[in-house]
PDB file of N, CA and C in Angstrom:
ATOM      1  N   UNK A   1      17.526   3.818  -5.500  1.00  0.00           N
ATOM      2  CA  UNK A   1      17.696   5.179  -5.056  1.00  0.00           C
ATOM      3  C   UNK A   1      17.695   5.184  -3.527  1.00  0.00           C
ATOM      4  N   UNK A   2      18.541   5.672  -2.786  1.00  0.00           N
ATOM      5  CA  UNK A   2      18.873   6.151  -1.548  1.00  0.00           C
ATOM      6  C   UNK A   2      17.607   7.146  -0.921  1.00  0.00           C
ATOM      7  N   UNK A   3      17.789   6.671   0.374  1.00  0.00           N
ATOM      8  CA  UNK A   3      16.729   7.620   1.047  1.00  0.00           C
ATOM      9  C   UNK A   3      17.315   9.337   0.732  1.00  0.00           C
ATOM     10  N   UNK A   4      18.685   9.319   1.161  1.00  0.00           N
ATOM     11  CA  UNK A   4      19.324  10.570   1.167  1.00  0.00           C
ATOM     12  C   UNK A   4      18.468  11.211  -0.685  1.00  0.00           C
ATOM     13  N   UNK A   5      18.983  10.323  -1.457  1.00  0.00           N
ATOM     14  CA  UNK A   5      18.653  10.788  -3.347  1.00  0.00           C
ATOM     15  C   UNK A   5      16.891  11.171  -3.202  1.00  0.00           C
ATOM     16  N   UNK A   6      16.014  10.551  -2.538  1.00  0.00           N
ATOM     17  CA  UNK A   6      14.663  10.966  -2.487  1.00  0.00           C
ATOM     18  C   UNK A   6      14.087  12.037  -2.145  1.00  0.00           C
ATOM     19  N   UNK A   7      14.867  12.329  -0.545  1.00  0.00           N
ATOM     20  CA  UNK A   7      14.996  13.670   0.516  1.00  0.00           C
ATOM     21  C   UNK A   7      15.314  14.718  -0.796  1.00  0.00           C
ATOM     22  N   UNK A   8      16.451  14.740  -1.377  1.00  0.00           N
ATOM     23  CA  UNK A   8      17.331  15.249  -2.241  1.00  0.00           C
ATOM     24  C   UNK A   8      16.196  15.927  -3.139  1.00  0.00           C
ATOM     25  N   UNK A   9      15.416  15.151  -3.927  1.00  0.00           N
ATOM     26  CA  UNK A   9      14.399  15.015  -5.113  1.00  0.00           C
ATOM     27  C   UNK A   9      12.787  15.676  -4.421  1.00  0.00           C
ATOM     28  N   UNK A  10      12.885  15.612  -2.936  1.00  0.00           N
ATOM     29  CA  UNK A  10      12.116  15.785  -2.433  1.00  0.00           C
ATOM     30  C   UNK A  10      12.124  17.740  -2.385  1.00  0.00           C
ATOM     31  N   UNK A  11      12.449  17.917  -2.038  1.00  0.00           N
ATOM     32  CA  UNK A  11      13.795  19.513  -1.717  1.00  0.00           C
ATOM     33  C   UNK A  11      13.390  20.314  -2.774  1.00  0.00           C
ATOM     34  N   UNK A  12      13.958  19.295  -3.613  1.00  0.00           N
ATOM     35  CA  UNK A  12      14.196  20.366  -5.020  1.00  0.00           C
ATOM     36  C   UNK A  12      12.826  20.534  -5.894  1.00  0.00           C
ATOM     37  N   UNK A  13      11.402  19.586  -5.286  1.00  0.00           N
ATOM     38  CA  UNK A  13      10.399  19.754  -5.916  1.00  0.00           C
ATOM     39  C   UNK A  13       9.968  21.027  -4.661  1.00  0.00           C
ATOM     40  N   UNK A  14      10.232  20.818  -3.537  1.00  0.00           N
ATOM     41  CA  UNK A  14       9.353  21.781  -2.831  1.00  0.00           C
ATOM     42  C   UNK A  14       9.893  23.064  -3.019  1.00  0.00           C
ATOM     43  N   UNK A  15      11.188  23.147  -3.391  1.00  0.00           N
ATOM     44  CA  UNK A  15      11.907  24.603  -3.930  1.00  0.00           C
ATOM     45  C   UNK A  15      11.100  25.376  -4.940  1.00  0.00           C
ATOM     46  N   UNK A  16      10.754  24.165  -5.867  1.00  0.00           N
ATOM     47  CA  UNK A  16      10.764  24.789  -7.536  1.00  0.00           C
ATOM     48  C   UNK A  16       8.613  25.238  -7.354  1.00  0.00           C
ATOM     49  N   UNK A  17       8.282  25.049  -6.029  1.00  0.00           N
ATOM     50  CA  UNK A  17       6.648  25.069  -5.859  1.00  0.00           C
ATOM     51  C   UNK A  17       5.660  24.155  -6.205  1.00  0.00           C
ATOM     52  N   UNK A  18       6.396  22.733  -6.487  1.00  0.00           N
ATOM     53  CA  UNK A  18       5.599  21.722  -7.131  1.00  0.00           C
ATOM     54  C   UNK A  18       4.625  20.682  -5.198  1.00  0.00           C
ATOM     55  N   UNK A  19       5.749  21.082  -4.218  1.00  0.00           N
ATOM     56  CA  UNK A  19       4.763  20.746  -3.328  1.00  0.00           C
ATOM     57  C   UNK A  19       4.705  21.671  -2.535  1.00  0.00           C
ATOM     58  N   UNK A  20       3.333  21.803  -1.040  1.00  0.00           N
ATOM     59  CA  UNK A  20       3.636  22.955  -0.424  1.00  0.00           C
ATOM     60  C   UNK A  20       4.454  22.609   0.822  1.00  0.00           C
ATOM     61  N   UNK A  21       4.383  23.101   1.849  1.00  0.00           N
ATOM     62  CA  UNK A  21       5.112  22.852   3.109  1.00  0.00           C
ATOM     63  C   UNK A  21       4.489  21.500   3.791  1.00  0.00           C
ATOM     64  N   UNK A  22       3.096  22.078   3.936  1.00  0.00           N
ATOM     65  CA  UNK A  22       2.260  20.328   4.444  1.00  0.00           C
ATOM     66  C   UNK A  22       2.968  19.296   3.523  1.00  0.00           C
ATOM     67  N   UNK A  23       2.438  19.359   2.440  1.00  0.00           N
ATOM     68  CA  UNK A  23       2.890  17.990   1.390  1.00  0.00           C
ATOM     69  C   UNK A  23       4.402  17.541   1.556  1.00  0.00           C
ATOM     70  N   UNK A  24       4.885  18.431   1.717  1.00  0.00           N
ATOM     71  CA  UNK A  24       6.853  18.203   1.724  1.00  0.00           C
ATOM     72  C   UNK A  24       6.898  17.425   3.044  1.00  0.00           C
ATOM     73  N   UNK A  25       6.710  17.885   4.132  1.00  0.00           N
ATOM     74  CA  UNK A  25       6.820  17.496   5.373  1.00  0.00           C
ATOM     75  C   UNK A  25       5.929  15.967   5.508  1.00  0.00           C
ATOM     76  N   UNK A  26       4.991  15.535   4.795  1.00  0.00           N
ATOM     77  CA  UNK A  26       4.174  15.004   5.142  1.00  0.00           C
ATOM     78  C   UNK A  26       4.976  14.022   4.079  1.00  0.00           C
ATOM     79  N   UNK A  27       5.742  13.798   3.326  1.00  0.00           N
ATOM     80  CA  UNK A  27       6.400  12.920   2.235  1.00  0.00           C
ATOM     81  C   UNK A  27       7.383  12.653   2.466  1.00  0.00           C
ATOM     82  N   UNK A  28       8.248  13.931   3.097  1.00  0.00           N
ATOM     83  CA  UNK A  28       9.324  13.430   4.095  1.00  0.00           C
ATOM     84  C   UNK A  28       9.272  12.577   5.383  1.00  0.00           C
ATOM     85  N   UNK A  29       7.903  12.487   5.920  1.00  0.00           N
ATOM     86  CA  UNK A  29       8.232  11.779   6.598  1.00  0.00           C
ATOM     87  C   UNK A  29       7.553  10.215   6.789  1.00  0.00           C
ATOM     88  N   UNK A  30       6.615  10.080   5.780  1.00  0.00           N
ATOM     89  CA  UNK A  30       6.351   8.710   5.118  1.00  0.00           C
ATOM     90  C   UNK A  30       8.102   8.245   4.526  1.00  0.00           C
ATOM     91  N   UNK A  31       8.370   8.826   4.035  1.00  0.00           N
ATOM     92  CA  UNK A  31       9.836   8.654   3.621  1.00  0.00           C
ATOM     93  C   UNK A  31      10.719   7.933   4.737  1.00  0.00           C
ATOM     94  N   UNK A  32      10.451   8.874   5.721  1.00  0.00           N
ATOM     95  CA  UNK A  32      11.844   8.444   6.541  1.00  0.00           C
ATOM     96  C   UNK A  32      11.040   7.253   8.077  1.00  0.00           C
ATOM     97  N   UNK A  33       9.748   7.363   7.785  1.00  0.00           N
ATOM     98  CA  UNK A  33       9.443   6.178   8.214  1.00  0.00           C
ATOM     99  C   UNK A  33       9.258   5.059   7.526  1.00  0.00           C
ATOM    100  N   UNK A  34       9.143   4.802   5.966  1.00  0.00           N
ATOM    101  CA  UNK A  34       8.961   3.426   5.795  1.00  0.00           C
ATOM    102  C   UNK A  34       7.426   3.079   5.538  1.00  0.00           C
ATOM    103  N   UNK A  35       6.832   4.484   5.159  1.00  0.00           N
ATOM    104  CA  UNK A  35       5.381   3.184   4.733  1.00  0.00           C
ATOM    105  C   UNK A  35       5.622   2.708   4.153  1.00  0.00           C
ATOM    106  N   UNK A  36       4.178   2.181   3.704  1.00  0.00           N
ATOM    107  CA  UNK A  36       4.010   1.124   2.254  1.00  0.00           C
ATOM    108  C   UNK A  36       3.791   2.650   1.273  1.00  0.00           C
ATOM    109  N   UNK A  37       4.050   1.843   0.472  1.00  0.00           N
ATOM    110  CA  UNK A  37       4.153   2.500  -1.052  1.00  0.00           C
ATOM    111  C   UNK A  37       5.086   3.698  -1.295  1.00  0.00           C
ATOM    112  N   UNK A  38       6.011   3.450  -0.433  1.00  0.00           N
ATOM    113  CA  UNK A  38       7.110   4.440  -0.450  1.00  0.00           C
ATOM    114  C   UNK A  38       8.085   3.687  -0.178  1.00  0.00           C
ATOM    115  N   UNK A  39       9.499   4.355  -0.927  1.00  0.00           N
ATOM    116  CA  UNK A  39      10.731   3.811  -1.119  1.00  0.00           C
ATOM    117  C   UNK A  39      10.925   3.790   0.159  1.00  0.00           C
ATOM    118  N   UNK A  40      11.525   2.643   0.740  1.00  0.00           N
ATOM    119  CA  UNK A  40      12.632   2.291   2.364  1.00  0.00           C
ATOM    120  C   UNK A  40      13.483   1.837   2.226  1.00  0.00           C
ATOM    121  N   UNK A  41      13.996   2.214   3.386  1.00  0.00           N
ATOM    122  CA  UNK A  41      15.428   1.784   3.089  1.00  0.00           C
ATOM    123  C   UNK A  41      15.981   0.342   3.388  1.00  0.00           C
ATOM    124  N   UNK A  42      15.678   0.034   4.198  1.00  0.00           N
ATOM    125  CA  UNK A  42      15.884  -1.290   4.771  1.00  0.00           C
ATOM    126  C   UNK A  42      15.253  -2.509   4.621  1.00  0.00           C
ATOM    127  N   UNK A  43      13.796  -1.750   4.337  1.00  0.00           N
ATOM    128  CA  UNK A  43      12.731  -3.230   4.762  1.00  0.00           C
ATOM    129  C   UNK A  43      13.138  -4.265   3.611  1.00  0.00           C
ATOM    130  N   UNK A  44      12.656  -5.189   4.163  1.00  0.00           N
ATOM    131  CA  UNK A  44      12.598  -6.481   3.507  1.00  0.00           C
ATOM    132  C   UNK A  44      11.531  -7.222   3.407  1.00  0.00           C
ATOM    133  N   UNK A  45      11.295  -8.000   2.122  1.00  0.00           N
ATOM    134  CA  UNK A  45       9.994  -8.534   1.758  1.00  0.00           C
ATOM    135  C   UNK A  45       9.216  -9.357   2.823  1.00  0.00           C
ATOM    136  N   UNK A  46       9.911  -9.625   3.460  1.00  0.00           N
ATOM    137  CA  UNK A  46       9.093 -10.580   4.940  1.00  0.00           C
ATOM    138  C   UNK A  46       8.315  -9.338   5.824  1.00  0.00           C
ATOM    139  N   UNK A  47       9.661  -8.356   6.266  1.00  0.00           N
ATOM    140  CA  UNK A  47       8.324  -7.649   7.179  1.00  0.00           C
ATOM    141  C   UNK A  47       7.447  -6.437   5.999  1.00  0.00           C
ATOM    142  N   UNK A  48       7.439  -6.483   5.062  1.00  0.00           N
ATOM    143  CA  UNK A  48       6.123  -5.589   4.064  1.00  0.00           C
ATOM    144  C   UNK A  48       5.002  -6.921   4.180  1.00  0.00           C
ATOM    145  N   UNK A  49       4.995  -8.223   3.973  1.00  0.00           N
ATOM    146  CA  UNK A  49       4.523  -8.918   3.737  1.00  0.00           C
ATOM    147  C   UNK A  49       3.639  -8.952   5.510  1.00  0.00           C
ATOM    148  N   UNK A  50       4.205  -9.009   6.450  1.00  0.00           N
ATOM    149  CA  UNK A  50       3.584  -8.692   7.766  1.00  0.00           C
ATOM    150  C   UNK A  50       2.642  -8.042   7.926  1.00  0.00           C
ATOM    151  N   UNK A  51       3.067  -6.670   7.105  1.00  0.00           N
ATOM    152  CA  UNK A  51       2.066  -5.307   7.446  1.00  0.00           C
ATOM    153  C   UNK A  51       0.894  -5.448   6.325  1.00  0.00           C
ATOM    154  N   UNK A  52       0.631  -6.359   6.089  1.00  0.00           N
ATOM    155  CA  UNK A  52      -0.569  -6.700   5.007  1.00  0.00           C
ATOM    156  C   UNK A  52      -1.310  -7.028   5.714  1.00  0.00           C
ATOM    157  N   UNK A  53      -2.660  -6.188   5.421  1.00  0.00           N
ATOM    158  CA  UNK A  53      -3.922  -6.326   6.139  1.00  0.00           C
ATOM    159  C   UNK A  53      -5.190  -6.525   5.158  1.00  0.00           C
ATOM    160  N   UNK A  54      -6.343  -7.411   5.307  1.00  0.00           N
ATOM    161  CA  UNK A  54      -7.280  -7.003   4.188  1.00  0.00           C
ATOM    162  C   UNK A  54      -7.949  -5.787   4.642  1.00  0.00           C
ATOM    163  N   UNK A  55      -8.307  -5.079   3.501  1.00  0.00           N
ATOM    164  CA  UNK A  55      -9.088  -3.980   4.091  1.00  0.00           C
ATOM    165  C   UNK A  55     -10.418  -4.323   4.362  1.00  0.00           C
ATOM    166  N   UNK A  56     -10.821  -3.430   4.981  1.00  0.00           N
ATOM    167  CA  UNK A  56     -12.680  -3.349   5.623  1.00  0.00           C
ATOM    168  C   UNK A  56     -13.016  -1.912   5.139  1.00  0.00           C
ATOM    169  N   UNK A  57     -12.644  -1.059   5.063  1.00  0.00           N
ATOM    170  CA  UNK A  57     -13.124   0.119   3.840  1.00  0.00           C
ATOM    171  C   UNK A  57     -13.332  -0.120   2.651  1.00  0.00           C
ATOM    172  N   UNK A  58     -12.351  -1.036   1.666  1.00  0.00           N
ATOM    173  CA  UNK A  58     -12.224  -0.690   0.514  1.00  0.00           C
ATOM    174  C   UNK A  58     -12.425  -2.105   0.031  1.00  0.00           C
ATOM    175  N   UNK A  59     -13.349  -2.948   0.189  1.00  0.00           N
ATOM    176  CA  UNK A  59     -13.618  -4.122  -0.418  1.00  0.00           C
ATOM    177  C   UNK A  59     -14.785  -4.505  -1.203  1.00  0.00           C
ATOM    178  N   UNK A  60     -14.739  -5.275  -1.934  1.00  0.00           N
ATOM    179  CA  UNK A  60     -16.017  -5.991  -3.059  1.00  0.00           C
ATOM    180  C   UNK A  60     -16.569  -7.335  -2.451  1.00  0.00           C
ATOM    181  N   UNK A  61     -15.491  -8.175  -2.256  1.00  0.00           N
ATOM    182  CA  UNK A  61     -15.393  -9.215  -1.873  1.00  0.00           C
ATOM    183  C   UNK A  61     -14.527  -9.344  -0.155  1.00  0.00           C
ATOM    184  N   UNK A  62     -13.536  -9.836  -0.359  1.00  0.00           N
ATOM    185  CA  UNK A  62     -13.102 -10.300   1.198  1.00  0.00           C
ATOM    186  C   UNK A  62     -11.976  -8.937   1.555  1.00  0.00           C
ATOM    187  N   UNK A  63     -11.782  -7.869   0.835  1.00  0.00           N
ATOM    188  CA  UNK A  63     -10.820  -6.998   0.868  1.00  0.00           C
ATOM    189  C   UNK A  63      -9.316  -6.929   0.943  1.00  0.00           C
ATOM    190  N   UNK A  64      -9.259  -8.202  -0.204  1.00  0.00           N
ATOM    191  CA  UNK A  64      -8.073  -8.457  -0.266  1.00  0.00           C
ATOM    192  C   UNK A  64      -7.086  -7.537  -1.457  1.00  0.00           C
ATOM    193  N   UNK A  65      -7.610  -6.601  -2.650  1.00  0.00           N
ATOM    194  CA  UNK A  65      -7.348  -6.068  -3.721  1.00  0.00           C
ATOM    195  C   UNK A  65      -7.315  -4.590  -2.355  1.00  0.00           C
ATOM    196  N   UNK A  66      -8.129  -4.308  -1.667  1.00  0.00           N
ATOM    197  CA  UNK A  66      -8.201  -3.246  -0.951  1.00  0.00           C
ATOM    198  C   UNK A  66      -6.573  -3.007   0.077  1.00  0.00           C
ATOM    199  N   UNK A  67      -6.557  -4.077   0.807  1.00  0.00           N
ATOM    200  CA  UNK A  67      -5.545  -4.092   1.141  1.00  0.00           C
ATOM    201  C   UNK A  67      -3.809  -4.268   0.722  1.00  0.00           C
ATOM    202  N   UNK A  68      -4.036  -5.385  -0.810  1.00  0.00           N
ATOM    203  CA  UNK A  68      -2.704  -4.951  -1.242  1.00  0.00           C
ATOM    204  C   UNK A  68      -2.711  -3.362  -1.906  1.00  0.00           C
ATOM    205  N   UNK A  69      -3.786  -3.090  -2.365  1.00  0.00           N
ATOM    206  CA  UNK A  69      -3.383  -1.802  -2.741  1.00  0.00           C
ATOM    207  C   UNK A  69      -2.566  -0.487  -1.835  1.00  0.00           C
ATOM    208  N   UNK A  70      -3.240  -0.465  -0.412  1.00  0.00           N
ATOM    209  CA  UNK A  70      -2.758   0.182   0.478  1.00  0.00           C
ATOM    210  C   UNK A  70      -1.142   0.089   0.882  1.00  0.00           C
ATOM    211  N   UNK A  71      -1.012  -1.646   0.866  1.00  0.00           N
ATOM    212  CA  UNK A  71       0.421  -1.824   1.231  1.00  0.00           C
ATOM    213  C   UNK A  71       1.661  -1.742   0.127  1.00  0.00           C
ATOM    214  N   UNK A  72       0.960  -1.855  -1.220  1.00  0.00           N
ATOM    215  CA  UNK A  72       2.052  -1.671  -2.254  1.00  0.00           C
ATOM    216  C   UNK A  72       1.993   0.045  -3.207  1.00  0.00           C
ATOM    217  N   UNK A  73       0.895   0.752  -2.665  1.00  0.00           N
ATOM    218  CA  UNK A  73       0.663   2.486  -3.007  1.00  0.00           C
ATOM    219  C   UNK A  73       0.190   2.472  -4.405  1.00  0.00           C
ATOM    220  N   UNK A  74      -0.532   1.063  -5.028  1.00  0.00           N
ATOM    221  CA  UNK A  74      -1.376   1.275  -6.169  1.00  0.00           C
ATOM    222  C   UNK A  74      -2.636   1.051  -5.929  1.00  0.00           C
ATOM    223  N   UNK A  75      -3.526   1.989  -6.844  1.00  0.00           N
ATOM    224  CA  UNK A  75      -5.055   1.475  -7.029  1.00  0.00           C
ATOM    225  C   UNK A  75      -5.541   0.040  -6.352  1.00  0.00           C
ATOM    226  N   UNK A  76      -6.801   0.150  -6.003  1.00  0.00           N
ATOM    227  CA  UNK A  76      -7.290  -1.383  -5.717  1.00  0.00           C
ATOM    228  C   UNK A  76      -7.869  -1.558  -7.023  1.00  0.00           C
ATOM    229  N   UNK A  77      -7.786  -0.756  -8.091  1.00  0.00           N
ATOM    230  CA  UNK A  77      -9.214  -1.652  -9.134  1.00  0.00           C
ATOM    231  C   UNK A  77      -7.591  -1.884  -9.733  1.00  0.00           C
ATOM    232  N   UNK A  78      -6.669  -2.049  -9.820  1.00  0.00           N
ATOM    233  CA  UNK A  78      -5.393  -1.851 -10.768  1.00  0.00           C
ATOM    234  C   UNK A  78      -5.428  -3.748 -10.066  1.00  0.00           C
ATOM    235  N   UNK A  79      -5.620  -3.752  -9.049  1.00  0.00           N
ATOM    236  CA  UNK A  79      -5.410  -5.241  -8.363  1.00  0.00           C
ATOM    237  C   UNK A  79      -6.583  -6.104  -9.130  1.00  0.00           C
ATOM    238  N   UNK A  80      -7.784  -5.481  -8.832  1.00  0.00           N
ATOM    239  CA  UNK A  80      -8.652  -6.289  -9.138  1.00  0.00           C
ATOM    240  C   UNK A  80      -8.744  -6.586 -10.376  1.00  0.00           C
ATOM    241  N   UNK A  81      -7.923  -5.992 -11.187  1.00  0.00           N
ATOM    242  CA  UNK A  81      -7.907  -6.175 -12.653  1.00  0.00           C
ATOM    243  C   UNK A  81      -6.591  -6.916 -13.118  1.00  0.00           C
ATOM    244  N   UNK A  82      -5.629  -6.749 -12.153  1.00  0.00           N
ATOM    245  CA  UNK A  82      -4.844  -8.491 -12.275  1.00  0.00           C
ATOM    246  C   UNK A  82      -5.480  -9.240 -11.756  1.00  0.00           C
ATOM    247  N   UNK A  83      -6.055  -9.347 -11.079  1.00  0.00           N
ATOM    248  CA  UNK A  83      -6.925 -10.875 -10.749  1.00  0.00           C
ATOM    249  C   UNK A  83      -8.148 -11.488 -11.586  1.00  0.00           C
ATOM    250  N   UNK A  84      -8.311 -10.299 -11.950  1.00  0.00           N
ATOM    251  CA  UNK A  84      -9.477 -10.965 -13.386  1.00  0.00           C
ATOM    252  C   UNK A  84      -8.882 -11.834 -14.571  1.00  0.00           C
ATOM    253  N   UNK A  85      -7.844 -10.453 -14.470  1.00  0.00           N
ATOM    254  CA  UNK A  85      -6.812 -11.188 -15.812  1.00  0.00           C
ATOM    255  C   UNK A  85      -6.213 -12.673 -15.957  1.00  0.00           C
ATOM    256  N   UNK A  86      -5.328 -12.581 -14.477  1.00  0.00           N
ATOM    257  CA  UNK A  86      -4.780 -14.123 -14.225  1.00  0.00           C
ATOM    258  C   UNK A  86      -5.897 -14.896 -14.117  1.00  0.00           C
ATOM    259  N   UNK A  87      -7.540 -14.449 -13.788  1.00  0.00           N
ATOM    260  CA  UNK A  87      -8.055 -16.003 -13.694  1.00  0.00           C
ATOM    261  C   UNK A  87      -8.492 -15.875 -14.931  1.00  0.00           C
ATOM    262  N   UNK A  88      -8.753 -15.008 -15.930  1.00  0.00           N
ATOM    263  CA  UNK A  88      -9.109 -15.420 -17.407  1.00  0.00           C
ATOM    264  C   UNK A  88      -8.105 -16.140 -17.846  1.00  0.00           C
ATOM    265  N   UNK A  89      -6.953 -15.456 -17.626  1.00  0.00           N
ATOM    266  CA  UNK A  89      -5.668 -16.108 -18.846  1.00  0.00           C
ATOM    267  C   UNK A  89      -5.248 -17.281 -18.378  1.00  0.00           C
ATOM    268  N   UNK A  90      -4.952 -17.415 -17.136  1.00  0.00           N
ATOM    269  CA  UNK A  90      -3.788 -18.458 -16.379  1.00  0.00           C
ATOM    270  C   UNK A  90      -5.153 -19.500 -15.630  1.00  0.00           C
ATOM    271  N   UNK A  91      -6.137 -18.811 -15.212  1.00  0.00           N
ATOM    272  CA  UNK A  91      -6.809 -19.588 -14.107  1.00  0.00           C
ATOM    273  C   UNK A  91      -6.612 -19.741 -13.036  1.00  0.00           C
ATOM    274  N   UNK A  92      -5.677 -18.980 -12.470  1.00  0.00           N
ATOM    275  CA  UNK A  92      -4.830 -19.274 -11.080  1.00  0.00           C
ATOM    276  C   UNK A  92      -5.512 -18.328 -10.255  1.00  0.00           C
ATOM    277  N   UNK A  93      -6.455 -16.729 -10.628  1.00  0.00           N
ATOM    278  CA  UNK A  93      -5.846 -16.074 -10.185  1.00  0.00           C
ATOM    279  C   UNK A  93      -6.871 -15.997  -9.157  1.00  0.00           C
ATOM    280  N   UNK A  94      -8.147 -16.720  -9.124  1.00  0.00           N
ATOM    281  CA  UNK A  94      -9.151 -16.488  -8.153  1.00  0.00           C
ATOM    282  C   UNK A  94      -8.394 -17.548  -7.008  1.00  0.00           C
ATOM    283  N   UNK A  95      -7.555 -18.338  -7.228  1.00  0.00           N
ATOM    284  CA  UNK A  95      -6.921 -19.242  -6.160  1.00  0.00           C
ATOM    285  C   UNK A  95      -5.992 -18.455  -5.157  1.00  0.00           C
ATOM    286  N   UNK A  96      -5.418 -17.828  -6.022  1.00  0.00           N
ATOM    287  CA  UNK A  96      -4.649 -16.712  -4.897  1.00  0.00           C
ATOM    288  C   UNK A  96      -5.190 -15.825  -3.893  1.00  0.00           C
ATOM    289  N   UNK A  97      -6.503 -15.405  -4.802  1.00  0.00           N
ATOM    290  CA  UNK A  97      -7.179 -14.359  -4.669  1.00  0.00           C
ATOM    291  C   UNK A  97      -7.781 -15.315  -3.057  1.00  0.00           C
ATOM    292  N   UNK A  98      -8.635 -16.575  -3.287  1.00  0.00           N
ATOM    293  CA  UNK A  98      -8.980 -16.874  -2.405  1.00  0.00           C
ATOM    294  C   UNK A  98      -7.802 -17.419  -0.742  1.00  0.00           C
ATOM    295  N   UNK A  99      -6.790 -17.833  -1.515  1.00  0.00           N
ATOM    296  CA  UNK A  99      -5.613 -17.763  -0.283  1.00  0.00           C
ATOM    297  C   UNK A  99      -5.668 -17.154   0.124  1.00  0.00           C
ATOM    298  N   UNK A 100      -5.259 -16.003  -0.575  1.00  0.00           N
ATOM    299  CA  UNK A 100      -5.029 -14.153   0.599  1.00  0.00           C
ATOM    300  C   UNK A 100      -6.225 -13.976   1.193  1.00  0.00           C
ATOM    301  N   UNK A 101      -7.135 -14.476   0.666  1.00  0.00           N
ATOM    302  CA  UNK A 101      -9.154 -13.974   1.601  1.00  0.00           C
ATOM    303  C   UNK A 101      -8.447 -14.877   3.112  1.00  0.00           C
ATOM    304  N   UNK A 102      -7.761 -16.135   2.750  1.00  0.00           N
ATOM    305  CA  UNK A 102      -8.052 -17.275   4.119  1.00  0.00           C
ATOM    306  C   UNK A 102      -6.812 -16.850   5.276  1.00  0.00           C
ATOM    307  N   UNK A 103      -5.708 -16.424   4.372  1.00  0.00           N
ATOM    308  CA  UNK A 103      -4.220 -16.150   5.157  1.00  0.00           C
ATOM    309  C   UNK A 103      -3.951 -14.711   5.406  1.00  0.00           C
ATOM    310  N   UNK A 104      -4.284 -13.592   4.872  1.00  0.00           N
ATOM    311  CA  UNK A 104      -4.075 -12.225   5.580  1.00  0.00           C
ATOM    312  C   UNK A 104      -5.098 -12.040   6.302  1.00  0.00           C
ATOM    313  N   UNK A 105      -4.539 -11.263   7.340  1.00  0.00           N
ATOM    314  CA  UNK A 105      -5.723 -11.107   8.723  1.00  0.00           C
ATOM    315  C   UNK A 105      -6.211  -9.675   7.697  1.00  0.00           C
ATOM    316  N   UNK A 106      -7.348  -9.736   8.767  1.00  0.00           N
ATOM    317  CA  UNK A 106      -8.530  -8.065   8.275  1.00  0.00           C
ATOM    318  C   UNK A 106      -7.592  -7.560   9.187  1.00  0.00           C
ATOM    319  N   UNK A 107      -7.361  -6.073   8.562  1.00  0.00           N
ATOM    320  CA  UNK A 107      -7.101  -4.731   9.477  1.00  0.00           C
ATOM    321  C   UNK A 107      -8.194  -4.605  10.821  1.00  0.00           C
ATOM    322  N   UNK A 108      -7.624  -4.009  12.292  1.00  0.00           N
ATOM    323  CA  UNK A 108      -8.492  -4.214  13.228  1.00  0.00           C
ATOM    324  C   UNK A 108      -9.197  -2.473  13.334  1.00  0.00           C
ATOM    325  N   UNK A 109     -10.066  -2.750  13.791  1.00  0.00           N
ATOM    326  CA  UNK A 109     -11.066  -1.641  14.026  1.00  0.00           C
ATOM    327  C   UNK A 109     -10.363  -0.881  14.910  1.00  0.00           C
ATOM    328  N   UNK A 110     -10.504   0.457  15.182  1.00  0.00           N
ATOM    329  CA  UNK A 110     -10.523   1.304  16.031  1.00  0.00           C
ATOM    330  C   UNK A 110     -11.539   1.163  17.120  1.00  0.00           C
ATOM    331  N   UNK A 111     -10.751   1.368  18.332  1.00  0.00           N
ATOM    332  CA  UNK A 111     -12.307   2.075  19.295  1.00  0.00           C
ATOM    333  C   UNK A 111     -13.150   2.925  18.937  1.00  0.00           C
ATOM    334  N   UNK A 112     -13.109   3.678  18.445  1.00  0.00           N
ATOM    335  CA  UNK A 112     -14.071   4.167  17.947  1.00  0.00           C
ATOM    336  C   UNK A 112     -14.546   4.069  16.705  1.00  0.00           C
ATOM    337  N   UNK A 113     -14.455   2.930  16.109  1.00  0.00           N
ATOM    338  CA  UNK A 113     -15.176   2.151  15.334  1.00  0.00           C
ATOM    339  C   UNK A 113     -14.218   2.716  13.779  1.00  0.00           C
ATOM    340  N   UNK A 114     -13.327   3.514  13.885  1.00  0.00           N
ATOM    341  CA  UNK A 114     -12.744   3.767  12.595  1.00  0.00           C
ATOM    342  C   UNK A 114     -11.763   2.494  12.372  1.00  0.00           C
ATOM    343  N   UNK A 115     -11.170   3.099  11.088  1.00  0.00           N
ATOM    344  CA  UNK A 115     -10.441   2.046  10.828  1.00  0.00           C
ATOM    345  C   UNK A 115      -9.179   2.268  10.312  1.00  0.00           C
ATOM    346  N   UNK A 116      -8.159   1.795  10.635  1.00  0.00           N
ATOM    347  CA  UNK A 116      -6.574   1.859  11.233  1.00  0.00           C
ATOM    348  C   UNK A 116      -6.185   2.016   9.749  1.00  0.00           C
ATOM    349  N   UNK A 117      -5.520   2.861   9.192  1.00  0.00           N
ATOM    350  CA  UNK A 117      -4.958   2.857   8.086  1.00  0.00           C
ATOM    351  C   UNK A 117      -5.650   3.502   6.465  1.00  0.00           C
ATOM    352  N   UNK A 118      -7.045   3.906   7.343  1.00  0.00           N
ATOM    353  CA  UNK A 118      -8.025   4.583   6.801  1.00  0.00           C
ATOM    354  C   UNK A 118      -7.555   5.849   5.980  1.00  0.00           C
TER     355      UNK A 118
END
């Protein structure tokens, strides 16, 4: 689906009262910038793979389920529950799990101690 087909889909929900003006505006323009967990137009799996950060809000362990969640717009327990799975079923999955702890950087702090993406 086209950015234009989303805008499009976007419109016709804020017409019919399903979003309000904040929400429309605020979807349109995650939209037409390209976060994570929203359709883009262009990006490519190398630079999504860039903007991966572990989180420091939302972690158990090294905040690695925290952070793909942020960058792919699903749940973190939805992550942490493929990773249980693959290391019950496959065994692989705490190996990954521990790669991404050693190879994605942590998200950096704010000056004022918040945190970027929060």
């Amino acid at each position: 689906m086209t950015i234009s087909d989303e805008i499009r889909r976007l419109h016709e929900l804020h017409q019919a009262g399903a979003l309000t003006d904040a929400e429309f505006a605020r979807a349109k323009e995650r939209l037409l910038d390209g976060a994570p967990g929203q359709p883009a137009g262009d990006g490519d799996l190398a630079s999504e793979f860039s903007r991966l950060r572990r989180s420091r809000a939302n972690r158990w362990l090294g905040g690695v389920c925290g952070g793909l969640g942020r960058a792919s717009g699903v749940d973190a327990w939805i992550w942490r529950l493929v990773f249980v799975l693959f290391t019950i079923s496959f065994g692989f999955g705490l190996v990954i799990y521990i790669l991404l702890w050693i190879f994605v950087p942590e998200e950096e702090p704010l000056p004022g101690g918040d945190i970027i993406g929060k």
